[in-house]
N, C-alpha and C. Protein backbone atom coordinates (compact mmCIF):
# COMPACT_ATOMS: atom_id res chain seq x y z
N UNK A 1 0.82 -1.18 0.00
CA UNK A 1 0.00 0.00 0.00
C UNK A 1 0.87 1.26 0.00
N UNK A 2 2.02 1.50 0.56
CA UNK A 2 2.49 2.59 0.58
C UNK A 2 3.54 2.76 -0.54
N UNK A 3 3.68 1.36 -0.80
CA UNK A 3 4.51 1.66 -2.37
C UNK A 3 3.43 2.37 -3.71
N UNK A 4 2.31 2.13 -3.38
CA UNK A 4 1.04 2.69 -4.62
C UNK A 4 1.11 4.48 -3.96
N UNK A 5 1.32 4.77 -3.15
CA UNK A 5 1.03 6.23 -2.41
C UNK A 5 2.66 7.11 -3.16
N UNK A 6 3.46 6.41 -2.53
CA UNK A 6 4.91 6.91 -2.96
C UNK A 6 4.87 7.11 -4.66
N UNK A 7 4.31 6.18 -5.40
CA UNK A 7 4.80 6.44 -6.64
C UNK A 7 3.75 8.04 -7.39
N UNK A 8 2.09 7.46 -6.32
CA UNK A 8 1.29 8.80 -7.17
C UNK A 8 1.79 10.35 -6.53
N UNK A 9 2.81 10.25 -5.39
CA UNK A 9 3.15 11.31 -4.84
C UNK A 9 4.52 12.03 -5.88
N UNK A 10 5.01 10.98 -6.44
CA UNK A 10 6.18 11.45 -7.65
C UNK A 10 5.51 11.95 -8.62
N UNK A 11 4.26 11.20 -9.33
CA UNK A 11 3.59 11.62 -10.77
C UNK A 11 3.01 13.16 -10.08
N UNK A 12 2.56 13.42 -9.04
CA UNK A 12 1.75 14.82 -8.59
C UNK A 12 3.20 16.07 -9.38
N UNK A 13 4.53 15.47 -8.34
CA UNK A 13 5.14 16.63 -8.69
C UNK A 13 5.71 16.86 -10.13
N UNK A 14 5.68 15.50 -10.69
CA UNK A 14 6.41 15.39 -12.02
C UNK A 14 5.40 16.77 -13.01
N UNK A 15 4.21 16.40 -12.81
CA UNK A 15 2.94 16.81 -13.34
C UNK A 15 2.85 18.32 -13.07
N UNK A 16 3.20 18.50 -11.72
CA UNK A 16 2.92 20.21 -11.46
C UNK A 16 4.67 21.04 -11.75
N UNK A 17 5.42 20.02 -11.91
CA UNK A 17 6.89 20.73 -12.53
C UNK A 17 6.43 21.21 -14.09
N UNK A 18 5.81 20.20 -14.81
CA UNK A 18 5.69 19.94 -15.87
C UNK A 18 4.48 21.45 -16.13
N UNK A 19 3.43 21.62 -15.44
CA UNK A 19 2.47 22.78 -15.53
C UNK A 19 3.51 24.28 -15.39
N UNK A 20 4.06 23.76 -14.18
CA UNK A 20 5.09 25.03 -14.11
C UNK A 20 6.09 25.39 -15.14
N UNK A 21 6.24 24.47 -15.90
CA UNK A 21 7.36 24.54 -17.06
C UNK A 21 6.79 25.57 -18.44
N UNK A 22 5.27 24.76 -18.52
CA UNK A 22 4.27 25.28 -19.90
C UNK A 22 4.20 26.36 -19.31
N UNK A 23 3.54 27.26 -18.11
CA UNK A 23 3.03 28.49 -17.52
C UNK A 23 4.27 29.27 -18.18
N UNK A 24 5.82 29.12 -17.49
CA UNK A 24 6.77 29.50 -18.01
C UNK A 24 6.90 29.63 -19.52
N UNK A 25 7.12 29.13 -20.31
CA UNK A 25 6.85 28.94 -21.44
C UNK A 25 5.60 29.82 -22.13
N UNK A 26 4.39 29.85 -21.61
CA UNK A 26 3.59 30.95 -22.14
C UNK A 26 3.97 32.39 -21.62
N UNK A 27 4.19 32.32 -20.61
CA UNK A 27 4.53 33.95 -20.03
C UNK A 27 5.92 34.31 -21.05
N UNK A 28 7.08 33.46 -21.08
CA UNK A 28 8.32 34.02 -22.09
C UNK A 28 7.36 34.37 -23.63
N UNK A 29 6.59 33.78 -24.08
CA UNK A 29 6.10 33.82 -25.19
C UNK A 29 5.48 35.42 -25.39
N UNK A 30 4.30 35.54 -24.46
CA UNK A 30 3.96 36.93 -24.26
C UNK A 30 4.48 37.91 -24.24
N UNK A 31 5.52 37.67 -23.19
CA UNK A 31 6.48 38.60 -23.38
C UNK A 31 7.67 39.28 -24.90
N UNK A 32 7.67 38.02 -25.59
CA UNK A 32 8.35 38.19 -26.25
C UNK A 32 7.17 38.65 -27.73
N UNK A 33 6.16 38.63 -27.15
CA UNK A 33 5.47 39.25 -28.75
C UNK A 33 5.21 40.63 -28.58
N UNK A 34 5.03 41.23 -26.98
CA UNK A 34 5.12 42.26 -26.69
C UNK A 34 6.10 43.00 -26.65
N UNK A 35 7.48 42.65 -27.06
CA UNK A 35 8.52 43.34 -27.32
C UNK A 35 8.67 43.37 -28.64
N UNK A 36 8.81 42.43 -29.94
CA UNK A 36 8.41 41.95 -31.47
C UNK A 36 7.56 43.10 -31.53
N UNK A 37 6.45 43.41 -30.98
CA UNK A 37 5.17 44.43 -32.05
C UNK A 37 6.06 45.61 -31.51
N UNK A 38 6.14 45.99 -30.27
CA UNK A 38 6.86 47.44 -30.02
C UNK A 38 8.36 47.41 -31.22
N UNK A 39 8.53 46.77 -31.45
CA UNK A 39 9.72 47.18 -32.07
C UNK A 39 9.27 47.31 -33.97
N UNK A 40 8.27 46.44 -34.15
CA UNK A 40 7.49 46.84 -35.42
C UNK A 40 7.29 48.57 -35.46
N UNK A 41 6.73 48.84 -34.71
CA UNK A 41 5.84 50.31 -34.63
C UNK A 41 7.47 50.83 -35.21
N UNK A 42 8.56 50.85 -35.14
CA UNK A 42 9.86 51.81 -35.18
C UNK A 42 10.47 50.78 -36.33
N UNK A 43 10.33 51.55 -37.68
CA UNK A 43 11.62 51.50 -38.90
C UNK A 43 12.59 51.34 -38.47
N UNK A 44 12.98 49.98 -39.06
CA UNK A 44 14.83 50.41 -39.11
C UNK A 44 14.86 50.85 -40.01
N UNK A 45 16.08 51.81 -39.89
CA UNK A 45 17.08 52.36 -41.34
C UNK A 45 18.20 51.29 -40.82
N UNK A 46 18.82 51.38 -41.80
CA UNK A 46 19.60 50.42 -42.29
C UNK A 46 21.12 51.48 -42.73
N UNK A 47 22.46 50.68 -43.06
CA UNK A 47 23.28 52.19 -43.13
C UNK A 47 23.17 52.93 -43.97
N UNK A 48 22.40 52.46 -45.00
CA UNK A 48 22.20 53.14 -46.72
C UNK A 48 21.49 54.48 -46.30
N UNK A 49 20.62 54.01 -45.87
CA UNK A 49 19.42 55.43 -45.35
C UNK A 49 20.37 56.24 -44.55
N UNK A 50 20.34 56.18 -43.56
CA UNK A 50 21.52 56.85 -42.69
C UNK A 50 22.34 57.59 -43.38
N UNK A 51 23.27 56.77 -44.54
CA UNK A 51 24.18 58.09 -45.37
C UNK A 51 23.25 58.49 -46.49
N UNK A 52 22.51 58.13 -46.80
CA UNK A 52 21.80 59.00 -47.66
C UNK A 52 20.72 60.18 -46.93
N UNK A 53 20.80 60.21 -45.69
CA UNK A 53 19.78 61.12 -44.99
C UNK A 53 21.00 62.24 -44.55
N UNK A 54 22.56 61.57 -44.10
CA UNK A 54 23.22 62.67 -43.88
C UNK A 54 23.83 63.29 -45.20
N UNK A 55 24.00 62.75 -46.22
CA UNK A 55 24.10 63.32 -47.47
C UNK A 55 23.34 64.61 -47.97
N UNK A 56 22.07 64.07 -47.56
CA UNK A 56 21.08 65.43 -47.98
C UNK A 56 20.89 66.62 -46.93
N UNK A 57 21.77 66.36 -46.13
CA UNK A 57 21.45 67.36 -44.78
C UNK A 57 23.05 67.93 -45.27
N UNK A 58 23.95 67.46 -45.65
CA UNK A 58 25.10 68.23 -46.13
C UNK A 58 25.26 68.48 -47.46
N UNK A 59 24.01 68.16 -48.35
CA UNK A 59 23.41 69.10 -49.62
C UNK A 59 22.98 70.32 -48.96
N UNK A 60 21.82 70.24 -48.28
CA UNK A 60 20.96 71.38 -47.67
C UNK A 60 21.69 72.44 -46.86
N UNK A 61 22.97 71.81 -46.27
CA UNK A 61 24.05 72.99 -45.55
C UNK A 61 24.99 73.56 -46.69
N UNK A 62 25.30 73.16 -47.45
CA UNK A 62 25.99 73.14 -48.69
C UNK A 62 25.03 74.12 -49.74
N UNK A 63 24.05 74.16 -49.80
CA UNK A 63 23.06 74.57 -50.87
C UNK A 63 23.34 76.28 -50.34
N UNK A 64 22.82 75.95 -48.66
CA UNK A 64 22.28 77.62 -47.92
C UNK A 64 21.02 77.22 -47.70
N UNK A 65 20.43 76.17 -47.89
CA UNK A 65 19.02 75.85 -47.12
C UNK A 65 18.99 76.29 -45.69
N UNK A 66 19.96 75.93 -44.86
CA UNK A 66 19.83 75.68 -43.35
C UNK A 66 21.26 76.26 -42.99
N UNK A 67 21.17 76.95 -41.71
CA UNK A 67 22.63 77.80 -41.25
C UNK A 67 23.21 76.14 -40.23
N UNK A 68 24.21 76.45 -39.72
CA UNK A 68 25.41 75.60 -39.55
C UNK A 68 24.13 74.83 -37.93
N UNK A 69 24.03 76.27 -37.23
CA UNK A 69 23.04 75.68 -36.02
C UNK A 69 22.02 74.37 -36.26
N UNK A 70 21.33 74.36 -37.14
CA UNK A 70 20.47 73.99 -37.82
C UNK A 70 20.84 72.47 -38.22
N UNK A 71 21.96 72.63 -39.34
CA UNK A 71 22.84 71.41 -39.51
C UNK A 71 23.12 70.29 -38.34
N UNK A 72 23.55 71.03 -37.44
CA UNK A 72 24.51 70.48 -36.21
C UNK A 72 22.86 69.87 -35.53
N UNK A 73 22.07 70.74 -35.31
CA UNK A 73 21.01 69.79 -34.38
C UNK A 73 20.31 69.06 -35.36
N UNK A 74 20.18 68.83 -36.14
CA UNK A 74 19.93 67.70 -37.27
C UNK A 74 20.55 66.52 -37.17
N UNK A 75 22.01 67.03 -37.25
CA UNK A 75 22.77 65.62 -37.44
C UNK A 75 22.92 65.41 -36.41
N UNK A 76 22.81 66.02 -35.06
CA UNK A 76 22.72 65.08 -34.04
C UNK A 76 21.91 64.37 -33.78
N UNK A 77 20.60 64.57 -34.13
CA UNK A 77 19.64 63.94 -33.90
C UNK A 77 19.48 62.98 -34.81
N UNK A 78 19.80 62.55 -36.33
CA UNK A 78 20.24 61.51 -37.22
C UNK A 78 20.99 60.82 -36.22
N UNK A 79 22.09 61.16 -35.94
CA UNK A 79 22.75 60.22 -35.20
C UNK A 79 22.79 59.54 -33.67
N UNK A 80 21.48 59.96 -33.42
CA UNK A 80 21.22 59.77 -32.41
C UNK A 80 20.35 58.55 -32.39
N UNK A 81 19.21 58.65 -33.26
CA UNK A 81 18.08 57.47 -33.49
C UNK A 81 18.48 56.56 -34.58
């Protein structure tokens, strides 16, 4: 009789490790689609864009579009995001 008790007392925890494992497993999941869509919402540029965005900002300083101030908080901010 107590050998039938001992073994359903192993399957209980095997069983609630095993629940605890999937729970784990859905919560990483969630988490990780909620970081995936936030990062959708934000374009990458890539380096092409990047020199072609500071290219045209040192056309536009170059032209007389924009004074040097202008330039400078631009491209910091290109190079920032």
């Amino acid at each position: 009789m107590m050998d039938g008790m001992m073994g359903m007392g192993w399957m209980m925890l095997v069983w609630g490790l095993a629940g605890l494992a999937v729970l784990a497993l859905v919560v990483a999941g969630v988490i990780w689609l909620v970081q995936s869509s936030q990062d959708r919402g934000r374009p990458a540029l890539d380096a092409a864009d990047e020199d072609a965005a500071e290219r045209e900002l040192r056309r536009r300083y170059a032209a007389g579009e924009i004074d040097q101030e202008e330039y400078t908080r631009r491209l910091d901010t290109l190079r920032r995001y």
